[in-house]
Protein backbone atom coordinates (compact mmCIF):
# COMPACT_ATOMS: atom_id res chain seq x y z
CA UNK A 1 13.56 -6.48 -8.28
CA UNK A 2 11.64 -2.86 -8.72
CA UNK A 3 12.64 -2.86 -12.36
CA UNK A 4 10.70 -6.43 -12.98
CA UNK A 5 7.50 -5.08 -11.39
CA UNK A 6 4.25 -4.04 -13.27
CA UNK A 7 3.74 -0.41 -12.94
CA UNK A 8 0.54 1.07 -11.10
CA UNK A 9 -0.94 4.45 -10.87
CA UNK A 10 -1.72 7.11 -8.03
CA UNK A 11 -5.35 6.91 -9.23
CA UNK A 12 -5.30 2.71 -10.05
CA UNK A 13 -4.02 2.34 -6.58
CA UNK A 14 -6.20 4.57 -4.95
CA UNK A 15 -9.23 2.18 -5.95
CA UNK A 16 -7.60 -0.33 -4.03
CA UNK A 17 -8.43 1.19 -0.78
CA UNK A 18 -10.98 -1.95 0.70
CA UNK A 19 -14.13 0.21 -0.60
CA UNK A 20 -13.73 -0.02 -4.47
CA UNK A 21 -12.47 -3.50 -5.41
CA UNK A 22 -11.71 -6.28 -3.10
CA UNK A 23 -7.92 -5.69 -2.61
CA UNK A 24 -6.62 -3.54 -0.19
CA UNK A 25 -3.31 -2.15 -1.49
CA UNK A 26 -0.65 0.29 0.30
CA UNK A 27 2.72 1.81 -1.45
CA UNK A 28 5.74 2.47 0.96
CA UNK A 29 8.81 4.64 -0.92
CA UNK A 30 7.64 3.48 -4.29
CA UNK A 31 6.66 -0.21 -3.56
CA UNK A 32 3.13 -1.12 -3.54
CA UNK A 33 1.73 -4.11 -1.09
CA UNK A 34 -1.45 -6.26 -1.33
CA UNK A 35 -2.60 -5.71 2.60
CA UNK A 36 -5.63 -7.77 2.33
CA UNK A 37 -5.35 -10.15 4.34
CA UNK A 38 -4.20 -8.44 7.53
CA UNK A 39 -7.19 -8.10 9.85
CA UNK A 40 -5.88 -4.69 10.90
CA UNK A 41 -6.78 -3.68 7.61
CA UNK A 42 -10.30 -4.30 8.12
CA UNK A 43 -12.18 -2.25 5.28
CA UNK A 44 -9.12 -0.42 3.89
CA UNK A 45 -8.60 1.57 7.31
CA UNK A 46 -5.53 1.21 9.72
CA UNK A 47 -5.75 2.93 13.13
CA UNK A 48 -5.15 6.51 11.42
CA UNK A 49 -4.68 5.27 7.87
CA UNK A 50 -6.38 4.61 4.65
CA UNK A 51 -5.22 1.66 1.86
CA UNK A 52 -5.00 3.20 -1.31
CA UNK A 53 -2.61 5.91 -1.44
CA UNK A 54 1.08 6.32 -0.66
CA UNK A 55 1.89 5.65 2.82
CA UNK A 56 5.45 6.77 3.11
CA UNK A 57 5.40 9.93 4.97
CA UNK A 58 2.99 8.92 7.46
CA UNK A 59 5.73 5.85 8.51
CA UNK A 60 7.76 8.17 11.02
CA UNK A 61 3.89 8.44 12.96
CA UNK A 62 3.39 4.43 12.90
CA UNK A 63 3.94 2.45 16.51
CA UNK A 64 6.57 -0.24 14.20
CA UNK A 65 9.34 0.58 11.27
CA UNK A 66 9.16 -0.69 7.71
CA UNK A 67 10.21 -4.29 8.44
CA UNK A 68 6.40 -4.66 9.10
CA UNK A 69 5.99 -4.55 5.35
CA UNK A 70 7.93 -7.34 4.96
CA UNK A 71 4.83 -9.87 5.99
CA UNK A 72 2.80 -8.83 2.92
CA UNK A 73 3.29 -9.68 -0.83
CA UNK A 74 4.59 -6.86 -3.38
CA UNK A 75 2.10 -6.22 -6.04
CA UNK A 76 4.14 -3.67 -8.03
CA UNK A 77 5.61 -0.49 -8.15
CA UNK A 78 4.26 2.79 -8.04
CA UNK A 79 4.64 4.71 -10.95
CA UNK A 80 6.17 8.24 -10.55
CA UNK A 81 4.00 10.64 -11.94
CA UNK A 82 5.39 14.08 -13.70
């Protein structure tokens, strides 16, 4: 499934953070999610965390495990910089 994904940037994700354009995006271990329409998402902010960015590491901290990602639709990959 990754492989068929479009490809997104650190820096075209990060506008995606509820401030800069209307979506709210988050990636989780390279998979990027369209958060939108979750009201806990409320202006790109979540308890602690901000949409837009890599979210991965901050998943051992969260109150729930990764099966909570399964509720919202996969946008695209994130593309590995180096």
């Amino acid at each position: 499934m990754a492989a068929m994904l479009k490809e997104y940037s650190h820096s075209q994700l990060s506008l995606r953070n509820g401030q800069d354009k209307e979506e709210i995006w988050i990636a989780y271990q390279g998979i990027i999610y369209d958060v939108s329409a979750s009201r806990l998402w409320y202006k790109g902010k979540h308890y602690e965390h901000w949409a837009g960015q890599d979210l991965t590491h901050e998943l051992p901290d969260a109150p729930h495990t990764d099966k909570v990602f399964a509720k919202f639709s996969v946008v695209g990959k994130l593309k590995v910089s180096g």
